[in-house]
C-alpha atoms as a PDB file:
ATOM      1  CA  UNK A   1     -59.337 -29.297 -22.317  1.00  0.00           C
ATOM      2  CA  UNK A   2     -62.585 -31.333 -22.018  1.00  0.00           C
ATOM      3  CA  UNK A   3     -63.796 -33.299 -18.728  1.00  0.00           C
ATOM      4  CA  UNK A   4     -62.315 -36.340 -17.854  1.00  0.00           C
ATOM      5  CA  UNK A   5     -65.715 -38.202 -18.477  1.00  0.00           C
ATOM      6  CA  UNK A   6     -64.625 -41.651 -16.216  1.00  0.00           C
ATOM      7  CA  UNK A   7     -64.363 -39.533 -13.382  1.00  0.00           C
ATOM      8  CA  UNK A   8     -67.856 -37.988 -14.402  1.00  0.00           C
ATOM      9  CA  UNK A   9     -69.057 -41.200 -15.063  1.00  0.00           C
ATOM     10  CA  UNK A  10     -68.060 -43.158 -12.133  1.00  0.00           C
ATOM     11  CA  UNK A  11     -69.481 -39.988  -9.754  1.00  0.00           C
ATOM     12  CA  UNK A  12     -73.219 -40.741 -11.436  1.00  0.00           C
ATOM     13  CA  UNK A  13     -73.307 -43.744 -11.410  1.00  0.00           C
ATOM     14  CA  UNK A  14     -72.453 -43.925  -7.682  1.00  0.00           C
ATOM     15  CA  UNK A  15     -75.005 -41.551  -6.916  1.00  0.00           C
ATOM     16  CA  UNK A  16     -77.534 -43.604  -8.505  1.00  0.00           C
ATOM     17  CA  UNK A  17     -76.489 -46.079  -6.471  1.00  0.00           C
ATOM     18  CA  UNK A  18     -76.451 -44.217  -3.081  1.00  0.00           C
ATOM     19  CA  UNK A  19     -79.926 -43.495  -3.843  1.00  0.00           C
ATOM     20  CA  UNK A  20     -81.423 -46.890  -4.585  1.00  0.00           C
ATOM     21  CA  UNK A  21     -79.260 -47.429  -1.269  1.00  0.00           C
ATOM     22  CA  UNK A  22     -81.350 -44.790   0.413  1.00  0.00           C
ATOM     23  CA  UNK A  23     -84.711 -45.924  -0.835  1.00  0.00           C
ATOM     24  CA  UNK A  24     -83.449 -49.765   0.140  1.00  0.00           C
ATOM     25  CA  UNK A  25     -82.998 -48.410   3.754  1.00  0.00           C
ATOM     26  CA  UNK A  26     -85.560 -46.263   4.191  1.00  0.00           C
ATOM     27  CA  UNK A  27     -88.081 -48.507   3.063  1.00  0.00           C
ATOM     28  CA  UNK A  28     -86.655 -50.928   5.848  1.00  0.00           C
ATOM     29  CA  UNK A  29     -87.036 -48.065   7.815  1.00  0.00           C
ATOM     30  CA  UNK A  30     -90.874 -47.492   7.231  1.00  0.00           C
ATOM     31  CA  UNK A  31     -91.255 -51.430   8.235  1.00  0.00           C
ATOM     32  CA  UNK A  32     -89.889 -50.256  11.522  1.00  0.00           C
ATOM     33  CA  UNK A  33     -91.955 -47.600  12.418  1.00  0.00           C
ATOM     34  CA  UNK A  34     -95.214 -49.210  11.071  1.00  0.00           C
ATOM     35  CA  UNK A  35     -93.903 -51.609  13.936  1.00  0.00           C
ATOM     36  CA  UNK A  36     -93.339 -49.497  16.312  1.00  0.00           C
ATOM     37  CA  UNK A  37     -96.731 -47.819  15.813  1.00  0.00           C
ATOM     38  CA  UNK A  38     -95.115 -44.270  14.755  1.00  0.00           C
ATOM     39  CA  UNK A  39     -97.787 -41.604  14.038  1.00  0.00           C
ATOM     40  CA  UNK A  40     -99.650 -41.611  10.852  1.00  0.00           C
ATOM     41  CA  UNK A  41     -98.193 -38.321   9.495  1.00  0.00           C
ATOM     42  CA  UNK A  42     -94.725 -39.720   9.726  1.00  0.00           C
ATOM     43  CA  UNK A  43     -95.282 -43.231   8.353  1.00  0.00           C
ATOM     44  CA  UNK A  44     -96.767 -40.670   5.362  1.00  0.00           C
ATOM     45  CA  UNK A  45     -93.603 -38.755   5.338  1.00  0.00           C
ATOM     46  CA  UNK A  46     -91.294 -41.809   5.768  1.00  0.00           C
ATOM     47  CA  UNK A  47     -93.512 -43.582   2.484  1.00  0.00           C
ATOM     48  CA  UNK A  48     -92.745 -39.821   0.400  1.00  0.00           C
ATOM     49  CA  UNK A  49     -89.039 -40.474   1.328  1.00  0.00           C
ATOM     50  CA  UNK A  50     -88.585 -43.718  -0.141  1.00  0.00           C
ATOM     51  CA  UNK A  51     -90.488 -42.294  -3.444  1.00  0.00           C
ATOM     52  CA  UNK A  52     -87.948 -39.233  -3.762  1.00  0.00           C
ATOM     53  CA  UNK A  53     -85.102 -41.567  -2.991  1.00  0.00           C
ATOM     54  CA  UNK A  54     -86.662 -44.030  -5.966  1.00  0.00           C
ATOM     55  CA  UNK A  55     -87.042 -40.658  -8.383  1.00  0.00           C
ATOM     56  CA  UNK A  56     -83.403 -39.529  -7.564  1.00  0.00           C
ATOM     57  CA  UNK A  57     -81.922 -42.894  -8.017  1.00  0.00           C
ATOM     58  CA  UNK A  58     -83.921 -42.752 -11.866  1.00  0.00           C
ATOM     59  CA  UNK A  59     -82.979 -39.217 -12.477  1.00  0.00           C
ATOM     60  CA  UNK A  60     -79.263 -39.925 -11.812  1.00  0.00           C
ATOM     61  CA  UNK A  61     -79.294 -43.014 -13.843  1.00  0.00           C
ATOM     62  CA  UNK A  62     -80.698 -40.895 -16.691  1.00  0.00           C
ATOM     63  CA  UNK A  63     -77.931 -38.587 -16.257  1.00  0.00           C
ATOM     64  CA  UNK A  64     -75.413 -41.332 -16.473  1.00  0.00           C
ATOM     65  CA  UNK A  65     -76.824 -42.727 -19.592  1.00  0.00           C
ATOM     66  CA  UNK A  66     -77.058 -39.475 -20.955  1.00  0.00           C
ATOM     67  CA  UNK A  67     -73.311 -38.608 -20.993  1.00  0.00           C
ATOM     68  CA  UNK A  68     -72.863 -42.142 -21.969  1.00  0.00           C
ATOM     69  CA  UNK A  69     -72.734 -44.568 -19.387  1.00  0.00           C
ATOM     70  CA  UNK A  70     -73.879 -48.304 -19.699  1.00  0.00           C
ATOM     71  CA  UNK A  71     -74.239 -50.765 -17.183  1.00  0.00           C
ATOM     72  CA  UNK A  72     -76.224 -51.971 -14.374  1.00  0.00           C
ATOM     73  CA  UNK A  73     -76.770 -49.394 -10.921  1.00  0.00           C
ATOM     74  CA  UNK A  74     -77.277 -52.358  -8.597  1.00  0.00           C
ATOM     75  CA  UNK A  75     -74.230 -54.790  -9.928  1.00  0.00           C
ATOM     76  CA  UNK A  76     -73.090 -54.540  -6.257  1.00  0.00           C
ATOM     77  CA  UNK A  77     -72.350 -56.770  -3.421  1.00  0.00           C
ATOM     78  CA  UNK A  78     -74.301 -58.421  -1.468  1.00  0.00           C
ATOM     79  CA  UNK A  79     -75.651 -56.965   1.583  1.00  0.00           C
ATOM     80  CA  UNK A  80     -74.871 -53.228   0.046  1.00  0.00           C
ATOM     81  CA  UNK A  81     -78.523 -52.027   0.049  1.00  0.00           C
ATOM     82  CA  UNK A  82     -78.893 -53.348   3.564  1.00  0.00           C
ATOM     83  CA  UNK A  83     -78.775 -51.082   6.862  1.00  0.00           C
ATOM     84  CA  UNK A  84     -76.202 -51.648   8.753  1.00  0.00           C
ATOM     85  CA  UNK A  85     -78.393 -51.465  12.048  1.00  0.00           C
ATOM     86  CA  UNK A  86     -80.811 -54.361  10.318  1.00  0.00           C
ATOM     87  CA  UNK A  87     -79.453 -57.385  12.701  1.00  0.00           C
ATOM     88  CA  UNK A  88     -79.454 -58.678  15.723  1.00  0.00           C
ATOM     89  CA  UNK A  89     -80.890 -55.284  17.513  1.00  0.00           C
ATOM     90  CA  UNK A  90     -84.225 -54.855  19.485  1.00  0.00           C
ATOM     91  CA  UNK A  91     -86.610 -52.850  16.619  1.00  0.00           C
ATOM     92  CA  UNK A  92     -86.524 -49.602  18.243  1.00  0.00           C
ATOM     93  CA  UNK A  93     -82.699 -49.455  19.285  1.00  0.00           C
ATOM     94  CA  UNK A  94     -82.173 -50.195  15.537  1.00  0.00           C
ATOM     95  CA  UNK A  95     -84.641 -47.605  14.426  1.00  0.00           C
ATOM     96  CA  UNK A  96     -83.001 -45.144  16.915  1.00  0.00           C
ATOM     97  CA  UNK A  97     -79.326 -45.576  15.695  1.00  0.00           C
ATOM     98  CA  UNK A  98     -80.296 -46.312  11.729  1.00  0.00           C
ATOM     99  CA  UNK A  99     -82.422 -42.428  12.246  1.00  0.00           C
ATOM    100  CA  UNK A 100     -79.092 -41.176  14.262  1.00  0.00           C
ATOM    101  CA  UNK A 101     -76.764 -42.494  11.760  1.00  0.00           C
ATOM    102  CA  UNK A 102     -78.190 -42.230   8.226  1.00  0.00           C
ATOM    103  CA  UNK A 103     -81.153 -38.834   8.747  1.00  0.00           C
ATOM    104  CA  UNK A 104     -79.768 -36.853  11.666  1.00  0.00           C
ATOM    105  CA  UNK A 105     -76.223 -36.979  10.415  1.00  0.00           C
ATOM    106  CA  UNK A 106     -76.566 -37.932   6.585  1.00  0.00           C
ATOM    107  CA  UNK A 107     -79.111 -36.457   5.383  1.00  0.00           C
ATOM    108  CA  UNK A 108     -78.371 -33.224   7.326  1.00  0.00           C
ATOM    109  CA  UNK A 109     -75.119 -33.253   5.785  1.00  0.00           C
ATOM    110  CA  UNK A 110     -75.816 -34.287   2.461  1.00  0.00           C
ATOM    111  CA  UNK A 111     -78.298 -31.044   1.748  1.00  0.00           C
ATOM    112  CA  UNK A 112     -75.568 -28.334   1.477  1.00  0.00           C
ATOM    113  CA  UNK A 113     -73.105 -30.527  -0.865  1.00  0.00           C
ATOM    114  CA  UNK A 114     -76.393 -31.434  -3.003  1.00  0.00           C
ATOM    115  CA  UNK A 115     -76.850 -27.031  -2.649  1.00  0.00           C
ATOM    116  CA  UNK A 116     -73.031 -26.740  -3.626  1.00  0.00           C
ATOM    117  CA  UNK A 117     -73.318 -29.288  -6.637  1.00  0.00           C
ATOM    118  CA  UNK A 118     -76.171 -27.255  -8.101  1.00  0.00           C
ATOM    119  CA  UNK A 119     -74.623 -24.350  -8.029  1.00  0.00           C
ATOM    120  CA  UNK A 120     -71.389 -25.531 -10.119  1.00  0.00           C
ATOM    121  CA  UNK A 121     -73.519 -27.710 -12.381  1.00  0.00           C
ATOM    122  CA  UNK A 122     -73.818 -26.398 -15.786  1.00  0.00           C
ATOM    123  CA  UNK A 123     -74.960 -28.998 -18.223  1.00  0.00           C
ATOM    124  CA  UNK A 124     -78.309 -29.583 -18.892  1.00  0.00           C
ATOM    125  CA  UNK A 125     -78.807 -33.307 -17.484  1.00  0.00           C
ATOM    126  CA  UNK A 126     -77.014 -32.986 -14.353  1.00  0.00           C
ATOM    127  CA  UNK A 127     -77.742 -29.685 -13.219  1.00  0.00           C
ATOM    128  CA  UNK A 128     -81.803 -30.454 -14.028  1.00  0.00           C
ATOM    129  CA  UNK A 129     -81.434 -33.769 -11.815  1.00  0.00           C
ATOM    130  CA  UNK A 130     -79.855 -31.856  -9.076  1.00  0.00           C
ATOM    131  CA  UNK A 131     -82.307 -28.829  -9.284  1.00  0.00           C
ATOM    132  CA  UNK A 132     -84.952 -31.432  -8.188  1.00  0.00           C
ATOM    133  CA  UNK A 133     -83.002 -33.163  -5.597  1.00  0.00           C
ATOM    134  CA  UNK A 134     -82.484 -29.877  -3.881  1.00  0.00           C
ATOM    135  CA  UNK A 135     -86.278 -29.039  -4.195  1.00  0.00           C
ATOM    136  CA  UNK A 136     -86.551 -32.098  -1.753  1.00  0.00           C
ATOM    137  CA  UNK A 137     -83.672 -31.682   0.780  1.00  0.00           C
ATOM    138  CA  UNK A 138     -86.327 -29.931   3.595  1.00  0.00           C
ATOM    139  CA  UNK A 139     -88.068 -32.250   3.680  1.00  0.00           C
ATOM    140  CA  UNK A 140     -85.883 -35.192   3.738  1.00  0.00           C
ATOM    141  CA  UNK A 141     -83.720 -33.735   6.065  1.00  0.00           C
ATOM    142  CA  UNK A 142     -86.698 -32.852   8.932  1.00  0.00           C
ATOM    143  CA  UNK A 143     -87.657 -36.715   8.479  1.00  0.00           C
ATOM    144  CA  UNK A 144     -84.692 -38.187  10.487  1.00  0.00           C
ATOM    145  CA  UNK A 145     -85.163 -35.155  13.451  1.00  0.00           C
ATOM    146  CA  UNK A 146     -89.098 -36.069  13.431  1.00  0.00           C
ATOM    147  CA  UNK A 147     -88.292 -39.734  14.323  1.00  0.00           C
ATOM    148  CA  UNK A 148     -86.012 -38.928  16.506  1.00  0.00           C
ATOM    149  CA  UNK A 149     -88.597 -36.381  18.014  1.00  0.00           C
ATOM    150  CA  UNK A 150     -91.642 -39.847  18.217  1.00  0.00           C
ATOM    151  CA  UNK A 151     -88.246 -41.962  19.474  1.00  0.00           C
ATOM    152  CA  UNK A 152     -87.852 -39.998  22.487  1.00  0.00           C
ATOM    153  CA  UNK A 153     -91.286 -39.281  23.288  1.00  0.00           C
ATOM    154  CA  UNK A 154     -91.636 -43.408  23.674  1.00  0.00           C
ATOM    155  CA  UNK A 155     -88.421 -43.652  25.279  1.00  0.00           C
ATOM    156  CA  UNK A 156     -86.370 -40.897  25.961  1.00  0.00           C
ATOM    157  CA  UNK A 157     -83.889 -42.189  28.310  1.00  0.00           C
ATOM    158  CA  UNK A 158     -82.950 -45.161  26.126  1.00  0.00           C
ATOM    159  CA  UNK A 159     -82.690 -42.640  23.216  1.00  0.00           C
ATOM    160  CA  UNK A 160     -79.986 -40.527  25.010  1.00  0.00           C
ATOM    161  CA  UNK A 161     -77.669 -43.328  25.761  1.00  0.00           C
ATOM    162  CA  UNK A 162     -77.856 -44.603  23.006  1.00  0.00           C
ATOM    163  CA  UNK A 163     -76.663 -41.568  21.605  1.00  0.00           C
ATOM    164  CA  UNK A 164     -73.934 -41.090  23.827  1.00  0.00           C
ATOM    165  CA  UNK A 165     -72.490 -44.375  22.842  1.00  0.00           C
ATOM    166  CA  UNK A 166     -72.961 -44.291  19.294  1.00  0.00           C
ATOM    167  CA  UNK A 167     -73.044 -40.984  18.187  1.00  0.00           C
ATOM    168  CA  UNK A 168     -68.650 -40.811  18.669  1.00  0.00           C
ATOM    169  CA  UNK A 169     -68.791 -43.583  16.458  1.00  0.00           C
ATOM    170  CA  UNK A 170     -70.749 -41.973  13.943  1.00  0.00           C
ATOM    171  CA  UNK A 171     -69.079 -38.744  13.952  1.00  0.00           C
ATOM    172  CA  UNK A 172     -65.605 -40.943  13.234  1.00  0.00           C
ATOM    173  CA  UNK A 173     -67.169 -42.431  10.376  1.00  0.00           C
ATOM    174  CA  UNK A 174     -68.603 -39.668   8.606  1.00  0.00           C
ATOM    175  CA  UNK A 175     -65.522 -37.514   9.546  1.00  0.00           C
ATOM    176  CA  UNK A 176     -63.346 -39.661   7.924  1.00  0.00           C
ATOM    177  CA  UNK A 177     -65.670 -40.043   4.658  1.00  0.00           C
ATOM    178  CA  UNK A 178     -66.194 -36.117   4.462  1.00  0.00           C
ATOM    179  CA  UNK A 179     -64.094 -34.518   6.233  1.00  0.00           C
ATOM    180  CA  UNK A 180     -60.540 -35.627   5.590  1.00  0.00           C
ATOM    181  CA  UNK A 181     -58.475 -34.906   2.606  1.00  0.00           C
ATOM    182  CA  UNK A 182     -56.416 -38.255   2.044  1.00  0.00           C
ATOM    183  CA  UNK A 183     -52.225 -37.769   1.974  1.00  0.00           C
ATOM    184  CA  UNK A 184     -51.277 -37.219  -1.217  1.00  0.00           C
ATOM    185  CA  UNK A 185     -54.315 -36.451  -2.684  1.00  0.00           C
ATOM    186  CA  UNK A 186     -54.682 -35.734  -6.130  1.00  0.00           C
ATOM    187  CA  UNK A 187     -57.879 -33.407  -6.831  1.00  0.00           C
ATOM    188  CA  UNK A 188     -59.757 -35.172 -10.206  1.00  0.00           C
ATOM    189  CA  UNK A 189     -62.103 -32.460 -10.078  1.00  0.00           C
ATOM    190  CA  UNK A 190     -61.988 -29.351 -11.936  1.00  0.00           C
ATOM    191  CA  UNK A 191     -63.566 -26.567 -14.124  1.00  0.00           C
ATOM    192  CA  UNK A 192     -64.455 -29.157 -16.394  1.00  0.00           C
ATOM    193  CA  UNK A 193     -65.990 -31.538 -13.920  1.00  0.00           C
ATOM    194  CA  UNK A 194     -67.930 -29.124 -12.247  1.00  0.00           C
ATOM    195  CA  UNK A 195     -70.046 -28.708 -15.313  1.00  0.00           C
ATOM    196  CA  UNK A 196     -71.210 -31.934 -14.412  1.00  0.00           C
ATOM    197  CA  UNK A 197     -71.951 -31.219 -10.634  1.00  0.00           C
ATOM    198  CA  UNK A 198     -68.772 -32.655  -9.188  1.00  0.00           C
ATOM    199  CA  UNK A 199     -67.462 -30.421  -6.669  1.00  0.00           C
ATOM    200  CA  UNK A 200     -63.839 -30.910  -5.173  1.00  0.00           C
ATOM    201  CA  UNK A 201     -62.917 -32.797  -1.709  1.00  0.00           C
ATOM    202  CA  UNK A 202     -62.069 -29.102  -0.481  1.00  0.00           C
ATOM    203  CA  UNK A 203     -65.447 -27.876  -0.945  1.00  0.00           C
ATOM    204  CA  UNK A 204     -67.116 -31.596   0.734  1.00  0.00           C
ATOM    205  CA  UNK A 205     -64.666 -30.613   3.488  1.00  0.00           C
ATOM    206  CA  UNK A 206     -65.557 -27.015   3.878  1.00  0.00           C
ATOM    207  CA  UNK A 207     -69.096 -27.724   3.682  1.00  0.00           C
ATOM    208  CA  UNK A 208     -69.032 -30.730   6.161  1.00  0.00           C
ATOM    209  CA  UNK A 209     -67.774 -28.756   8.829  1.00  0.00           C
ATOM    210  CA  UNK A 210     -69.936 -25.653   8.143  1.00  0.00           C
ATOM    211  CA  UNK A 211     -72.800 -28.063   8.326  1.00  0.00           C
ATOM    212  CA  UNK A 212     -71.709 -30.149  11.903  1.00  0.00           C
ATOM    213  CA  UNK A 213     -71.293 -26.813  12.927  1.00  0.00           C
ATOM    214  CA  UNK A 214     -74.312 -25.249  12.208  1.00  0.00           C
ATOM    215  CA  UNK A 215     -77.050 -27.747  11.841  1.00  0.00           C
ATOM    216  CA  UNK A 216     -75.973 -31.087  13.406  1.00  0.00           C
ATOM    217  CA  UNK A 217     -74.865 -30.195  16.982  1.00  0.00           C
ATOM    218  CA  UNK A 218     -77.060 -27.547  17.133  1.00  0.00           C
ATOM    219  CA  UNK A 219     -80.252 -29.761  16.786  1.00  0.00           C
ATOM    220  CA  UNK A 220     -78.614 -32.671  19.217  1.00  0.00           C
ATOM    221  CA  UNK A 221     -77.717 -30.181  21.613  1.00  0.00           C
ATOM    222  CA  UNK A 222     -81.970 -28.697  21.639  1.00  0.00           C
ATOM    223  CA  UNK A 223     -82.684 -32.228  22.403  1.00  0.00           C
ATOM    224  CA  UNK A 224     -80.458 -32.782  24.939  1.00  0.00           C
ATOM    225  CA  UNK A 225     -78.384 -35.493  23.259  1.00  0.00           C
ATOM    226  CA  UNK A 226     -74.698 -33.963  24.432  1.00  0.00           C
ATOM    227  CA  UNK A 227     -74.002 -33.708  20.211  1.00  0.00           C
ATOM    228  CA  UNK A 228     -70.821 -31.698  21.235  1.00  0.00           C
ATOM    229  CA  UNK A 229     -69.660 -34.118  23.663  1.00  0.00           C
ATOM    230  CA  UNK A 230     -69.777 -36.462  21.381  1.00  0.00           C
ATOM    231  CA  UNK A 231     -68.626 -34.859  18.623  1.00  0.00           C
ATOM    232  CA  UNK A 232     -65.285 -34.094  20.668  1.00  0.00           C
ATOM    233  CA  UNK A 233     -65.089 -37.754  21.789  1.00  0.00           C
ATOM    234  CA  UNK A 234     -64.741 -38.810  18.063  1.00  0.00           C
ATOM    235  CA  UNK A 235     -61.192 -40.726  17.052  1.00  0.00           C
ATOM    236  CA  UNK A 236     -59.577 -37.894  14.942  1.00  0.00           C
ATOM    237  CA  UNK A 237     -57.463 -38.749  12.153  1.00  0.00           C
END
């Protein structure tokens, strides 16, 4: 039996999407802090991201047309490479809960499934792609907890509540993207799809939790943000 190459298909080319997303964001991001007169060495950093994010986006796009995909990455609707903290928010409260939201959380989570997707990855285009993504996971990872470091160093007190009112919200969403395995789910993923670096929701699920566990509420709690509060103040289910 061969891999089901739609379900191949469709995972690439939403990764190539997710990371024009990213680079969309970020840049918006970088606007921000230039702004908010962040430290030269992290504007630098912030710049690198939105490069990698540009360089993943092509490399997964490549691996999409390579296994035979057509189409357009950015045929999407409007508004979808927009941050969802981008209106009607004081600069630096959006900054705060866009760095919470999308590098703190994200990004921290996203390194070990990227790590996991390597490993399964057997053919050529894919698992080359995702060799290079993980070569960049430090260092976009230890972006979102250095802004967060300048954020509170301006304002810490403003940073702390606003992570104790968001950061339930957060955890809900990211929970329910990650962390859940649907009713009636029907795995699409298997032997054969691994070859192509899809792993299966059980594995996203397994690894989410390792990696709130171990690297998420850990760093909140060194800062003093309450992460496990919050975390058990999240809307289960």
């Amino acid at each position: 039996m061969s891999a089901n190459m739609d379900i191949v298909l469709a995972e690439w080319r939403g990764r190539t999407l997710a990371e024009y997303r990213g680079a969309a964001v970020s840049s918006e991001l970088l606007t921000w802090l230039i702004r908010l007169g962040f430290s030269s060495s992290l504007l630098q950093a912030a710049h690198e991201f939105v490069g990698a994010e540009l360089d993943h986006a092509d490399m997964s796009w490549e691996v999409y047309e390579a296994l035979g995909g057509t189409g357009d990455p950015l045929d999407v609707a409007e508004g979808a490479l927009v941050a969802e903290q981008g209106v009607g928010r004081p600069t630096f409260e959006r900054c705060v809960l866009a760095c919470l939201d999308r590098y703190c959380i994200a990004e921290t989570l996203a390194a070990p499934l990227f790590r996991s997707m390597s490993e399964v990855a057997k053919e050529d285009a894919p698992k080359q792609a995702l060799i290079r993504i993980v070569d960049d996971l430090e260092s976009q990872t230890a972006l979102g907890w250095a802004i967060l470091d300048e954020a509170m160093e301006q304002d810490g007190k403003l940073v702390s509540a606003l992570a104790k009112k968001h950061l339930p919200v957060f955890f809900t969403r990211v929970e329910r993207a990650w962390g859940v395995i649907p009713d009636r789910w029907v795995e699409p993923v298997g032997p054969h799809e691994k070859r192509y670096g899809l792993i299966p929701r059980a594995r996203y699920k397994r690894e989410f939790y390792q990696a709130i566990a171990e690297e998420v509420l850990p760093r909140m709690e060194s800062r003093n943000l309450a992460g496990r509060t919050a975390w058990g103040r999240r809307k289960k289910g």
